[in-house]
N, C-alpha and C. Protein backbone atom coordinates (compact mmCIF):
# COMPACT_ATOMS: atom_id res chain seq x y z
N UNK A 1 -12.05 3.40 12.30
CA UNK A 1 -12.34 2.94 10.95
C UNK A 1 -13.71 3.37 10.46
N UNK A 2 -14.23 3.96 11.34
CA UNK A 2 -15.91 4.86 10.96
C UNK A 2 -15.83 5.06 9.79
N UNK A 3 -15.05 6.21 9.42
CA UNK A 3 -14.76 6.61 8.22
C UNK A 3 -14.44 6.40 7.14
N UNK A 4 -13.24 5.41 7.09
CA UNK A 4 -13.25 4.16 5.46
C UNK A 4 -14.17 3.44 5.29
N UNK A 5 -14.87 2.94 6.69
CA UNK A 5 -16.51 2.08 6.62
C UNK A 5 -17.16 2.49 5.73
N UNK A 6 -17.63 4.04 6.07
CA UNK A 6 -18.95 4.96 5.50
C UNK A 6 -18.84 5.25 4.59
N UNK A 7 -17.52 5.34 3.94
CA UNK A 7 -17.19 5.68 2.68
C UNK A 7 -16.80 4.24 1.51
N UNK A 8 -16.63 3.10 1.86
CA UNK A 8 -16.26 1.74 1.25
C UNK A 8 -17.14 2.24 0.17
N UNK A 9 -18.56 2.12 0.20
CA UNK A 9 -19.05 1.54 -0.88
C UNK A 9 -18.99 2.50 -2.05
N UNK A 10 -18.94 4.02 -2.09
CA UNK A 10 -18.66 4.52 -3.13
C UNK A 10 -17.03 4.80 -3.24
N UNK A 11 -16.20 4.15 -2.30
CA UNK A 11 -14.63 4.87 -2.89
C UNK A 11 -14.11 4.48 -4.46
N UNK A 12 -14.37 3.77 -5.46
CA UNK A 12 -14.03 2.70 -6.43
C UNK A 12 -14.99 4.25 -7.49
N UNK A 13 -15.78 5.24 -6.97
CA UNK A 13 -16.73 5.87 -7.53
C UNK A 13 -15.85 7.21 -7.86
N UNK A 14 -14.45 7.42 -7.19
CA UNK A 14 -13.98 8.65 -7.38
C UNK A 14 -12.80 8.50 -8.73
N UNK A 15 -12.54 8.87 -9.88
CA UNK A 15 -11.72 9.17 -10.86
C UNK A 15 -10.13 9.50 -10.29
N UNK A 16 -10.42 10.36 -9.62
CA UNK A 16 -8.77 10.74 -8.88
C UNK A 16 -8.12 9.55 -7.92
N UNK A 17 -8.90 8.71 -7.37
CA UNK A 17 -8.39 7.80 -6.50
C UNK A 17 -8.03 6.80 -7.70
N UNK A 18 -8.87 6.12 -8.53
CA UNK A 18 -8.45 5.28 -9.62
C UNK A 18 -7.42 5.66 -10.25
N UNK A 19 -7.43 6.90 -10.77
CA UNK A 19 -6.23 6.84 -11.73
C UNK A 19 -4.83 6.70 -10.68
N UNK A 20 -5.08 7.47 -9.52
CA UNK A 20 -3.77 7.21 -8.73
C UNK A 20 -3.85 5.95 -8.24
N UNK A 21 -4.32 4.97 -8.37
CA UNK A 21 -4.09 3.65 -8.06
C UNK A 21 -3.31 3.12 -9.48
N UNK A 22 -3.91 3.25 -10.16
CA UNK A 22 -3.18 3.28 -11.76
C UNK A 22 -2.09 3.31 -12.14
N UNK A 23 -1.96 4.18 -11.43
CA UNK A 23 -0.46 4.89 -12.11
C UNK A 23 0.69 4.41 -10.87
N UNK A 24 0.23 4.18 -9.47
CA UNK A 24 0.76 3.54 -7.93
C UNK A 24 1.09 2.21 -9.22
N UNK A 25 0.48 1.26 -9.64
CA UNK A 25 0.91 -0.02 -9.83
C UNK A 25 1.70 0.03 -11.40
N UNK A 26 1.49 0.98 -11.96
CA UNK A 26 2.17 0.79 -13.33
C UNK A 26 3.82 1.05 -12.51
N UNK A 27 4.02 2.35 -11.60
CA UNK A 27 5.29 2.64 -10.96
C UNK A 27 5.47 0.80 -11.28
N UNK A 28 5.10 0.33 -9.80
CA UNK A 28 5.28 -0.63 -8.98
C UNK A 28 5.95 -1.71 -10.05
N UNK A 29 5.23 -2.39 -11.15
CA UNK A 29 5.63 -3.25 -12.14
C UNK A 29 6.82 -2.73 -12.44
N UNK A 30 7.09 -1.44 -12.93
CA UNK A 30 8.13 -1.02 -13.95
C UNK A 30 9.26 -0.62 -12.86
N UNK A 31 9.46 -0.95 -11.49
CA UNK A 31 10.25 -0.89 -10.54
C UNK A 31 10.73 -2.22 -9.75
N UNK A 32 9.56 -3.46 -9.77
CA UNK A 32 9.64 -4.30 -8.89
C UNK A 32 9.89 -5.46 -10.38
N UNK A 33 10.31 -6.64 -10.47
CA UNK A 33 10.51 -7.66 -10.85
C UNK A 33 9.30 -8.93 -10.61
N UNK A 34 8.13 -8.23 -10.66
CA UNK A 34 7.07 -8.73 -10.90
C UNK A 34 6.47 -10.39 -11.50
N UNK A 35 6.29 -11.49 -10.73
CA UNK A 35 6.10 -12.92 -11.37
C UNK A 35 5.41 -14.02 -10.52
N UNK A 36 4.77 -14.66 -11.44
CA UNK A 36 3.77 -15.89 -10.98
C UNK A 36 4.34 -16.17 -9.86
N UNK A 37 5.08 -16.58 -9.53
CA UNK A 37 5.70 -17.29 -8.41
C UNK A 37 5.98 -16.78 -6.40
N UNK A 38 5.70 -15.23 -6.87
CA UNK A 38 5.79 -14.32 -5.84
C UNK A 38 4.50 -14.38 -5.10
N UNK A 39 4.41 -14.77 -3.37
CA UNK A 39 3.38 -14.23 -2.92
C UNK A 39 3.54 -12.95 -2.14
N UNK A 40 2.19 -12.27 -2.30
CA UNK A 40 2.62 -10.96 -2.07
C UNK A 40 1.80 -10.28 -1.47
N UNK A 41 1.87 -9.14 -0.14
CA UNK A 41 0.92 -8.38 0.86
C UNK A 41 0.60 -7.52 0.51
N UNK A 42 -0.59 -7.19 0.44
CA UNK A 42 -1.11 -5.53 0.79
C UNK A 42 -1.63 -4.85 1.74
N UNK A 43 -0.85 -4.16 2.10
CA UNK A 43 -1.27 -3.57 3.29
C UNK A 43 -2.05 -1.82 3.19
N UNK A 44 -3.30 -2.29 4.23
CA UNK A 44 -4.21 -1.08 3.68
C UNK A 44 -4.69 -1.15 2.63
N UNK A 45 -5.42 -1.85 2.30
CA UNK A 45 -5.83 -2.18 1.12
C UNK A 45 -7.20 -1.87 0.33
N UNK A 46 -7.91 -1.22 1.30
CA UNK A 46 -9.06 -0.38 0.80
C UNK A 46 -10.04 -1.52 0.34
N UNK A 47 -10.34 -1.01 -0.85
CA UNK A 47 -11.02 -2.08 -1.69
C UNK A 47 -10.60 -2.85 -2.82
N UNK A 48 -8.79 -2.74 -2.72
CA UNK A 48 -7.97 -3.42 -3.59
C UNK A 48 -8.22 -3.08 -4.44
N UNK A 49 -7.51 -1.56 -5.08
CA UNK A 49 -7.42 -0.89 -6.57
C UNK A 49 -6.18 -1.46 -6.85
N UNK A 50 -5.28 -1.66 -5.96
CA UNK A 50 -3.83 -1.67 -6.43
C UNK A 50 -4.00 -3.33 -6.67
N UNK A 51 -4.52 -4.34 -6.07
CA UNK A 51 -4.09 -5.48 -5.60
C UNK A 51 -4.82 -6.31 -6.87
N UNK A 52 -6.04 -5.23 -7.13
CA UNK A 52 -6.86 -5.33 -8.72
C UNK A 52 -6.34 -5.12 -9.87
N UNK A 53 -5.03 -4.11 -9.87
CA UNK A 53 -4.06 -3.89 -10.94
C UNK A 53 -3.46 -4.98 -10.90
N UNK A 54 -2.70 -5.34 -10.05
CA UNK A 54 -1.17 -6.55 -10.27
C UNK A 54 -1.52 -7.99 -10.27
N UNK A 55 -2.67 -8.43 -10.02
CA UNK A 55 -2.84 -9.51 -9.82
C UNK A 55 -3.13 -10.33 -10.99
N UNK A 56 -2.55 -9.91 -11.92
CA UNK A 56 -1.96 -10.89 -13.15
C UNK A 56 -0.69 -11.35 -13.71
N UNK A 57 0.26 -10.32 -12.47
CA UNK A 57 1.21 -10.52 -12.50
C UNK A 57 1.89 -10.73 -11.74
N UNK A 58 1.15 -11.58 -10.53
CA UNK A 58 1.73 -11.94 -9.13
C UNK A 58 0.99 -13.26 -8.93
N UNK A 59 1.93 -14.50 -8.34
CA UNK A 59 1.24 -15.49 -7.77
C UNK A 59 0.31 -15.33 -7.18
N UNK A 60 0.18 -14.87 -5.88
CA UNK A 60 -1.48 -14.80 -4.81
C UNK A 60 -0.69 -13.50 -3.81
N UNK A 61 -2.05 -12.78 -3.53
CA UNK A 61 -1.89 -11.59 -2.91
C UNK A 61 -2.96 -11.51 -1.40
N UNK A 62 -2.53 -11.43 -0.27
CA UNK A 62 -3.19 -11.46 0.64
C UNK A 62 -3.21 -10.06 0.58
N UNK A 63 -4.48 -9.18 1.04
CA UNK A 63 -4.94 -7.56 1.09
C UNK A 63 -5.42 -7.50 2.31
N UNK A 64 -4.91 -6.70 3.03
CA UNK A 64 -5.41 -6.69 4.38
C UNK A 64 -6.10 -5.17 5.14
N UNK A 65 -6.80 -5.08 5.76
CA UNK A 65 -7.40 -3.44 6.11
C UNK A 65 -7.88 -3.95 7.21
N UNK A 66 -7.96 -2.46 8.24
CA UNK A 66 -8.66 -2.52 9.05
C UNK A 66 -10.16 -2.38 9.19
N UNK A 67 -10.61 -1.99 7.68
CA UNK A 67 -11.49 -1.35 7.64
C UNK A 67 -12.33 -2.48 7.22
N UNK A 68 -13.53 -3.25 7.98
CA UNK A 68 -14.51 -4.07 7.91
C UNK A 68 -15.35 -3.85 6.40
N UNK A 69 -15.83 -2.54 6.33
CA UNK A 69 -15.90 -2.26 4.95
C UNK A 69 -15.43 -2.14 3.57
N UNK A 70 -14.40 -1.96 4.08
CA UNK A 70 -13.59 -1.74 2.65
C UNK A 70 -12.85 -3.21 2.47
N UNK A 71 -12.95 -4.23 2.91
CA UNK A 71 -12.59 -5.82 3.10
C UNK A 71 -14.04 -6.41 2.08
N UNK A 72 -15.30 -5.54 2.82
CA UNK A 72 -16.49 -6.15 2.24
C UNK A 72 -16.53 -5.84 0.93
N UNK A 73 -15.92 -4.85 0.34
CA UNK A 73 -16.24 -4.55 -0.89
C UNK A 73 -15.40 -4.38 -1.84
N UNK A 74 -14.05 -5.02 -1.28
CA UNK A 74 -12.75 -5.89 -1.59
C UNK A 74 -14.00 -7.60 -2.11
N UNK A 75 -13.91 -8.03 -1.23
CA UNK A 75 -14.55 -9.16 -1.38
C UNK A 75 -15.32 -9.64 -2.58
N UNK A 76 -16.71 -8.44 -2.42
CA UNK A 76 -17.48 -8.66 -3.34
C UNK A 76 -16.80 -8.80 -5.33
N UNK A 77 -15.82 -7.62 -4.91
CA UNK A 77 -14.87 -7.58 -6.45
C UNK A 77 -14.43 -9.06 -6.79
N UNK A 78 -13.96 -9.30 -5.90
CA UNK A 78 -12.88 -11.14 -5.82
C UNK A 78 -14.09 -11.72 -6.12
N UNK A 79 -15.23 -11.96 -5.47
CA UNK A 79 -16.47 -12.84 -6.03
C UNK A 79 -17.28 -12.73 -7.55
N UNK A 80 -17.03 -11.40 -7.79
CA UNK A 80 -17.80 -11.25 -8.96
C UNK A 80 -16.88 -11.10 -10.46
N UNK A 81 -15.72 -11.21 -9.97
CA UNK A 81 -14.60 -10.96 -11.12
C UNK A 81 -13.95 -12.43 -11.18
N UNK A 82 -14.29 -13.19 -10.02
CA UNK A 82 -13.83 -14.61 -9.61
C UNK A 82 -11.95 -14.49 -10.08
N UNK A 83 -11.41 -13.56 -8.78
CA UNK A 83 -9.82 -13.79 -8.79
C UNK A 83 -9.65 -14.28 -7.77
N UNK A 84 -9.24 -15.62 -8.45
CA UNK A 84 -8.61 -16.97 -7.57
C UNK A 84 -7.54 -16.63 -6.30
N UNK A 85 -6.36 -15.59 -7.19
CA UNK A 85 -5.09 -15.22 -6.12
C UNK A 85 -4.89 -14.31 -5.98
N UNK A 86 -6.28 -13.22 -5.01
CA UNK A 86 -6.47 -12.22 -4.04
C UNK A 86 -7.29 -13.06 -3.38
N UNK A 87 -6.91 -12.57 -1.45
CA UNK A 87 -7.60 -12.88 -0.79
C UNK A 87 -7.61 -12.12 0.01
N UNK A 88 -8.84 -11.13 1.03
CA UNK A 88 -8.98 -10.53 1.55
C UNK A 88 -9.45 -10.60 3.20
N UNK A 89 -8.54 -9.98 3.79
CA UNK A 89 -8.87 -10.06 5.02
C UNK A 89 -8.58 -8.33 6.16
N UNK A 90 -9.88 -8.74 7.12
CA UNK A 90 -9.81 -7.38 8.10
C UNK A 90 -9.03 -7.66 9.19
N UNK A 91 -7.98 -7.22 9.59
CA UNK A 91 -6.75 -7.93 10.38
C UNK A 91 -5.88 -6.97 10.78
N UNK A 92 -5.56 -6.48 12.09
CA UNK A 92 -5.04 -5.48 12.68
C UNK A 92 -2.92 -5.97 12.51
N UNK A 93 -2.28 -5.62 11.68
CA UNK A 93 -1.21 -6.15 11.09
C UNK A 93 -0.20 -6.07 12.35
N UNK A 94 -0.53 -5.67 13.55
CA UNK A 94 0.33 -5.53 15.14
C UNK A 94 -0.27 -6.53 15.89
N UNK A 95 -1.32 -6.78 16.00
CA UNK A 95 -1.99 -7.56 16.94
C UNK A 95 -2.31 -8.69 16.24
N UNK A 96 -2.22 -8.68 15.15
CA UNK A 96 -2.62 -10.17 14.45
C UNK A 96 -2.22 -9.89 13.10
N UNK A 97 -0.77 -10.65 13.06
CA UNK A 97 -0.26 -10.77 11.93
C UNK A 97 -0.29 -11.70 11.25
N UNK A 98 0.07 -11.12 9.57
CA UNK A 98 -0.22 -12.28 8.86
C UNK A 98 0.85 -13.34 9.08
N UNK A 99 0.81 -14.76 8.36
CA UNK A 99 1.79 -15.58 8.18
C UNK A 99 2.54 -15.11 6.87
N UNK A 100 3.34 -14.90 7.28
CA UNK A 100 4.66 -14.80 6.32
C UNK A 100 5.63 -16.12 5.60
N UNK A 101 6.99 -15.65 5.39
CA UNK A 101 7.64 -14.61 5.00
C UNK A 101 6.57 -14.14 3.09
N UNK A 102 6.65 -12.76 2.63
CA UNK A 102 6.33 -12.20 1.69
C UNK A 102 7.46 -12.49 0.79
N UNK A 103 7.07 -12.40 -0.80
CA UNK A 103 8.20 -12.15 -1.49
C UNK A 103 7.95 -10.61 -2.28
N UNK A 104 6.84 -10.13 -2.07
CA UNK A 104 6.92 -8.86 -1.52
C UNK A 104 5.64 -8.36 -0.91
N UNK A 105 5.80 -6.86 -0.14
CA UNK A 105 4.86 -5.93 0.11
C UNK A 105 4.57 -4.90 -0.37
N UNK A 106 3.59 -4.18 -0.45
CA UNK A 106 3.23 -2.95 -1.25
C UNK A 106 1.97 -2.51 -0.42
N UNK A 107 2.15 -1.10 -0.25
CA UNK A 107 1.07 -0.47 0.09
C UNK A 107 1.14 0.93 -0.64
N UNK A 108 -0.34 1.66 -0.81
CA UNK A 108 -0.57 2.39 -1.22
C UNK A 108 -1.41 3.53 -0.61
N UNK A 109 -0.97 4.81 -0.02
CA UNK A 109 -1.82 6.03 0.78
C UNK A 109 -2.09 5.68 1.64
N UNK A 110 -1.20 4.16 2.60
CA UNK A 110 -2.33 4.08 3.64
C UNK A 110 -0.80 4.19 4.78
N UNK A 111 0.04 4.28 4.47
CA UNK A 111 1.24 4.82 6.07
C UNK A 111 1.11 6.01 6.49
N UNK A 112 0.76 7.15 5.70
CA UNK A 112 0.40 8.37 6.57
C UNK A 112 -0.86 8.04 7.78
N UNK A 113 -1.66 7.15 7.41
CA UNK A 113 -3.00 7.14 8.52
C UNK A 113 -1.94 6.03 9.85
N UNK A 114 -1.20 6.01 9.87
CA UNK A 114 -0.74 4.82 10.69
C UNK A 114 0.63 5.44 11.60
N UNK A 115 0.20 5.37 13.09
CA UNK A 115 0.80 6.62 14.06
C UNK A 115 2.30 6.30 14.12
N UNK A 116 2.56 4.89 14.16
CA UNK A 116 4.08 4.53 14.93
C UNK A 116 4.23 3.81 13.26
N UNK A 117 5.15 4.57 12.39
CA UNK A 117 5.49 4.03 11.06
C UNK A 117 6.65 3.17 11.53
N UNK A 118 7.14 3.66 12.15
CA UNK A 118 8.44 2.86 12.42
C UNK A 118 8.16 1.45 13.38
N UNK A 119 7.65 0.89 13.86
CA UNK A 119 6.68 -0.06 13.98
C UNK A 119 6.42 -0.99 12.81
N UNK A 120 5.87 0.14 12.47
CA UNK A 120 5.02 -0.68 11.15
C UNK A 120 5.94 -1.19 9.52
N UNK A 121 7.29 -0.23 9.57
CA UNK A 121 8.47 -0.76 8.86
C UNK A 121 9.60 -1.89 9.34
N UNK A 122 9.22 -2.14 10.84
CA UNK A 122 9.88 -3.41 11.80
C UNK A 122 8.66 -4.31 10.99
N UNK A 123 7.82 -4.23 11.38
CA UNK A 123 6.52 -5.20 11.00
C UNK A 123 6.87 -5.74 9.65
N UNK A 124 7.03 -4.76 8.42
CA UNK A 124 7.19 -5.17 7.17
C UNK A 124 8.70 -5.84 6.86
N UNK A 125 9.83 -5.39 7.54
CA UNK A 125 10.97 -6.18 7.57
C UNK A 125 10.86 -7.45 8.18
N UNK A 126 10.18 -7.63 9.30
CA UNK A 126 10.34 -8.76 9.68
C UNK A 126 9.26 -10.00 8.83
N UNK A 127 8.42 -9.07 8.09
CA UNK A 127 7.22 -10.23 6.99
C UNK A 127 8.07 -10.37 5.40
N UNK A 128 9.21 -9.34 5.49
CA UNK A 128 9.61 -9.35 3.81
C UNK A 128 10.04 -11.13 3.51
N UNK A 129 10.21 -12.04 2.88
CA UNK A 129 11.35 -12.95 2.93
C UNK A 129 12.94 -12.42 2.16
N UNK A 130 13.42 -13.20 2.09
CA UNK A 130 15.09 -12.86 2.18
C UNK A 130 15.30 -12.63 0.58
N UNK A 131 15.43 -11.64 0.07
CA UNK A 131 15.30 -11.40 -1.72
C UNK A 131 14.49 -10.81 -1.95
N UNK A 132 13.71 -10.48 -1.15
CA UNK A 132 12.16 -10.24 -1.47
C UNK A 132 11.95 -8.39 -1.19
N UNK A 133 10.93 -8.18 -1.39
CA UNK A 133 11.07 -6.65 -2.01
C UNK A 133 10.28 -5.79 -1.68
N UNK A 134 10.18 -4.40 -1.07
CA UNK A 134 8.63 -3.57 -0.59
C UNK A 134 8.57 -2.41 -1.60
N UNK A 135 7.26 -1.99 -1.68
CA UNK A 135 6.87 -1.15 -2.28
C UNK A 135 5.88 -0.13 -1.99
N UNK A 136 6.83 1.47 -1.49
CA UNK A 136 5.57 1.65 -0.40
C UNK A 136 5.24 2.90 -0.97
N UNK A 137 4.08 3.43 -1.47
CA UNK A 137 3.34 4.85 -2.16
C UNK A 137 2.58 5.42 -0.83
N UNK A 138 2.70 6.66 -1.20
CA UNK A 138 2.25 7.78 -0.39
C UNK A 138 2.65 9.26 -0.77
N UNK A 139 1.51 10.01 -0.12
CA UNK A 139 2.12 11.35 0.06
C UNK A 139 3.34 11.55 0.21
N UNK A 140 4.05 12.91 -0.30
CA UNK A 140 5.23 13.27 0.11
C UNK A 140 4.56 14.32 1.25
N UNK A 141 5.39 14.94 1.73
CA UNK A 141 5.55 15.99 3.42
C UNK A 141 4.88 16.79 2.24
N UNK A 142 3.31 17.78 2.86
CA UNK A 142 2.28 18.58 2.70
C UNK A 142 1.92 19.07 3.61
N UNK A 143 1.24 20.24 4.03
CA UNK A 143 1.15 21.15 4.54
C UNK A 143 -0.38 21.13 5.39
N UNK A 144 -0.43 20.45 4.80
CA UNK A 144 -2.17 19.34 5.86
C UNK A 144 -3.17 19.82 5.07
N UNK A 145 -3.19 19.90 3.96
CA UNK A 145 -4.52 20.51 3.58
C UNK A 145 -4.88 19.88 2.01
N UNK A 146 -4.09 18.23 2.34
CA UNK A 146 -4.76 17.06 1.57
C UNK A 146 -6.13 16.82 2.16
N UNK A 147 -6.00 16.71 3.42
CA UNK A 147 -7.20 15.73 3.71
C UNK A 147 -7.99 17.03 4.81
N UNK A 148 -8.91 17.22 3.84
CA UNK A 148 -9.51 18.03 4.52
C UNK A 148 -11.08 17.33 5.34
N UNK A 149 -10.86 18.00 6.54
CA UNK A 149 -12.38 17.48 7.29
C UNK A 149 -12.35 15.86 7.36
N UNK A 150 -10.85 15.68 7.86
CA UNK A 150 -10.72 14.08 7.81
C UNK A 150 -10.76 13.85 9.32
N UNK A 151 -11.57 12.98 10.25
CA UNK A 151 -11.62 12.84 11.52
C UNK A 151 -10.32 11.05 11.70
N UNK A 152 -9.58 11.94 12.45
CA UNK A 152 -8.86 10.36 12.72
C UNK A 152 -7.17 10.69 12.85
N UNK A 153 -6.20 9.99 13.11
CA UNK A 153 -4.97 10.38 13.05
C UNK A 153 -4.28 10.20 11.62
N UNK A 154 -3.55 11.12 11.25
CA UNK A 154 -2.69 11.14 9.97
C UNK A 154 -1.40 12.23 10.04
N UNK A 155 -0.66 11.53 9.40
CA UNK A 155 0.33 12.31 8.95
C UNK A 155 0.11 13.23 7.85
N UNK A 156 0.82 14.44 7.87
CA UNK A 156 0.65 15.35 6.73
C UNK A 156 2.01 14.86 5.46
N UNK A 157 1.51 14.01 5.43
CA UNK A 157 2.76 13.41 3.99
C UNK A 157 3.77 12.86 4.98
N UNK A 158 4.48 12.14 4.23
CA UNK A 158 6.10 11.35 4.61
C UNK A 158 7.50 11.90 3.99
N UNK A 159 8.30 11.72 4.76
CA UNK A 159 9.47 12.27 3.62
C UNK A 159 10.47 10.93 3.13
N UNK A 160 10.23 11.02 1.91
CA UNK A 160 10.87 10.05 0.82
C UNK A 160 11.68 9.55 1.23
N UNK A 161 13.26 10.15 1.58
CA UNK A 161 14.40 10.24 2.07
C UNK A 161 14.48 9.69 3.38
N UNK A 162 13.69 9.86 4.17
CA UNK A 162 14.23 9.68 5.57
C UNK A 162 13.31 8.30 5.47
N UNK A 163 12.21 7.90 4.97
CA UNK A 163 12.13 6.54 4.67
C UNK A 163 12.88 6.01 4.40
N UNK A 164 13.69 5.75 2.72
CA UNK A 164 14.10 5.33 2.65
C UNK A 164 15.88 5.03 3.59
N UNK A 165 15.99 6.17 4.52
CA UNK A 165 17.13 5.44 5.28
C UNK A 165 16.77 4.85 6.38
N UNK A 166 15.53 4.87 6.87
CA UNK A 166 15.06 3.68 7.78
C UNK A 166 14.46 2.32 7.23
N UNK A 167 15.10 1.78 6.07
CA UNK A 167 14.65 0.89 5.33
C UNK A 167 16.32 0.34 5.26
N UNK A 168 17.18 1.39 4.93
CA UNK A 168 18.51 0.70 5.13
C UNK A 168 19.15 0.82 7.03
N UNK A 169 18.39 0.84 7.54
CA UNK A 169 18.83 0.80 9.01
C UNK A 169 18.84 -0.61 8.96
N UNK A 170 17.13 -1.26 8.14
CA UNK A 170 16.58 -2.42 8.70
C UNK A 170 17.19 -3.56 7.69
N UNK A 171 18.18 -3.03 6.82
CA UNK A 171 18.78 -4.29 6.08
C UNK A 171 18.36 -4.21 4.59
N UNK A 172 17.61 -3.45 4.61
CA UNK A 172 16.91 -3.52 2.98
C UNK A 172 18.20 -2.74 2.11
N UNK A 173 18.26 -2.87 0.80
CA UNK A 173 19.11 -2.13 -0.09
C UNK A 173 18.59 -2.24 -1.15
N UNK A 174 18.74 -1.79 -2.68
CA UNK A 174 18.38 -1.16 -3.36
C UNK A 174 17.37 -0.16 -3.09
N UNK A 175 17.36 0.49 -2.70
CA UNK A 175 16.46 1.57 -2.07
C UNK A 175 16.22 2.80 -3.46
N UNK A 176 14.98 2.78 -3.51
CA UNK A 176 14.84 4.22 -4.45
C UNK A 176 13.71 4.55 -4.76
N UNK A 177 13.53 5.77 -4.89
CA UNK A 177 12.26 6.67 -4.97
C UNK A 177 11.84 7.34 -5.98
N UNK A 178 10.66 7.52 -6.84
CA UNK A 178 10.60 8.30 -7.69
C UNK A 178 9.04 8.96 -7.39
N UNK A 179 8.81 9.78 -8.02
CA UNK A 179 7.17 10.38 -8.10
C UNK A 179 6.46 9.52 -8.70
N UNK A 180 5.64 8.83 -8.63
CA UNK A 180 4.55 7.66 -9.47
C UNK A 180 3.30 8.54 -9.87
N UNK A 181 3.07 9.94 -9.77
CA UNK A 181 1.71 10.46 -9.60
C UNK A 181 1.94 11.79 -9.23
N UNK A 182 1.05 12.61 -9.43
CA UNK A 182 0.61 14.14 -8.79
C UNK A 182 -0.69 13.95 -8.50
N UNK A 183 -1.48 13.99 -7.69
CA UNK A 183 -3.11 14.25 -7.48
C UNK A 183 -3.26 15.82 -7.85
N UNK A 184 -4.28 15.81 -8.06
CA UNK A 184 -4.94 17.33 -7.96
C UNK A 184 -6.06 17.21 -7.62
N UNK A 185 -6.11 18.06 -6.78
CA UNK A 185 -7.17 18.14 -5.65
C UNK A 185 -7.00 19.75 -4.75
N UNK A 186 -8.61 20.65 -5.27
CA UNK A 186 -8.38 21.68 -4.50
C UNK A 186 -7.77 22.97 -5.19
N UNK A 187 -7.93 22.19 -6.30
CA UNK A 187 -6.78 23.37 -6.76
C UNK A 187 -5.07 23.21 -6.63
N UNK A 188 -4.78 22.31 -5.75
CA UNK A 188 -3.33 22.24 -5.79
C UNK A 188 -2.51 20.80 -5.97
N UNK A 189 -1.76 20.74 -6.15
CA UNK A 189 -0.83 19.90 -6.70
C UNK A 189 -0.36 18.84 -5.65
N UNK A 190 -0.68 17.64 -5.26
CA UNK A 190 -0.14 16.82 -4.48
C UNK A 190 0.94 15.53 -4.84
N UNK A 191 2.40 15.95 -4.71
CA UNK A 191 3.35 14.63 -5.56
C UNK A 191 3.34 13.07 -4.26
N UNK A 192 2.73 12.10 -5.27
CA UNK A 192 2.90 10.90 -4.84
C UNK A 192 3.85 10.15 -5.53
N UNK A 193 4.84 9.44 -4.06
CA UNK A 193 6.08 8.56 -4.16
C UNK A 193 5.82 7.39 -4.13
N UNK A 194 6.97 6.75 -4.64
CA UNK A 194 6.61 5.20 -4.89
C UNK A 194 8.44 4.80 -4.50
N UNK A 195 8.34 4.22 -3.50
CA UNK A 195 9.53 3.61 -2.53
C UNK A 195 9.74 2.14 -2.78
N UNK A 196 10.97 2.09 -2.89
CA UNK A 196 11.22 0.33 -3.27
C UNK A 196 12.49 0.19 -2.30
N UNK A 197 12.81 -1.19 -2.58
CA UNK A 197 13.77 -1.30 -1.86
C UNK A 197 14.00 -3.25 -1.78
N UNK A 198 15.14 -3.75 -1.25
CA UNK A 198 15.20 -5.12 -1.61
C UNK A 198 16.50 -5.38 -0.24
N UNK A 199 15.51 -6.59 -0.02
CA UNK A 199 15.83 -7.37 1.05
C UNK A 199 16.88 -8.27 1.17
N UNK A 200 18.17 -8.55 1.09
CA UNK A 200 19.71 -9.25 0.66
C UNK A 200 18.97 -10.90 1.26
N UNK A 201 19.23 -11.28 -0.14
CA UNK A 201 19.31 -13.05 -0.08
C UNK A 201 19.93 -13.13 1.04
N UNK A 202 19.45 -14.43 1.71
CA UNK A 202 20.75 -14.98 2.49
C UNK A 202 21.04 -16.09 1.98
């Protein structure tokens, strides 16, 4: 986590990360069934761009990172903007999970950094509650030359598709994908997905 550390305090400073947080939660609303009553996870949560978008339109949002820094400056936002229903915490989501069940999850750019996804989509099925709904943004499959001079493990993008059928392995249905975003960066064109999907009442 060296690296999201060292970088926390100016990430909120880059234009391209904002607007793609932007445009990650406008998807998210105009896909998910969005309301007071929903509590709801973020996972990877940086310094809560996304969790800073929706949280007028979500009961209370727990944001969670590994990153000690980017929690701290999560925090400071919640203190100085005084939002009652975000709460932020640094919390390894395998070794110390949150209390559940969610009525939904959402994460944003942060499953490519995360080695065993499939793990980590058991993890989110077993936190969804029963009706309840995920929402997961990221890279699509790239050629590695998003993240340049990045020290740490990552995936070079995800593929849309084969997510979403390990989402119906795990019970989820309405499943669907669209582009929420292009970055540009580098000169080239990077398409970001926005994955949904819904968890059958029981």
């Amino acid at each position: 986590m060296n690296h999201f550390d060292s970088k926390a305090a100016e990430w909120d400073d880059n234009p391209v990360r904002v607007e793609n947080a932007r445009k990650i939660a406008a998807a998210i609303r105009a896909a998910v069934p969005l309301n007071k009553t929903m509590r709801a996870l973020e996972f990877g949560c940086g310094t809560g761009l996304i969790s800073r978008e929706l949280f007028p339109t979500i009961g209370n949002i727990l944001a969670i990172d590994l990153s000690s820094g980017m929690i701290a400056q999560l925090q400071n936002r919640i203190d100085e903007a005084e939002l009652k229903n975000i709460s932020a915490r640094c919390l390894d989501i395998f070794t110390d999970p949150p209390d559940g069940p969610f009525d939904l999850i959402f994460s944003a750019m942060a499953m490519h950094h995360v080695q065993n996804t499939d793990a980590l989509l058991d993890r989110f099925a077993a936190l969804t509650a029963p009706g309840g709904w995920i929402a997961l943004a990221d890279l699509d499959t790239e050629d590695g030359t998003f993240h340049d001079h990045f020290e740490g493990f990552i995936h070079h993008g995800l593929d849309r598709n084969e997510l979403m059928k390990k989402l119906r392995v795990r019970g989820f249905s309405q499943t669907a994908a669209i582009t929420a975003h292009t970055m540009h960066k580098n000169g080239r064109d990077y398409p970001v997905f926005l994955l949904t999907a819904r968890k059958p009442a029981e």
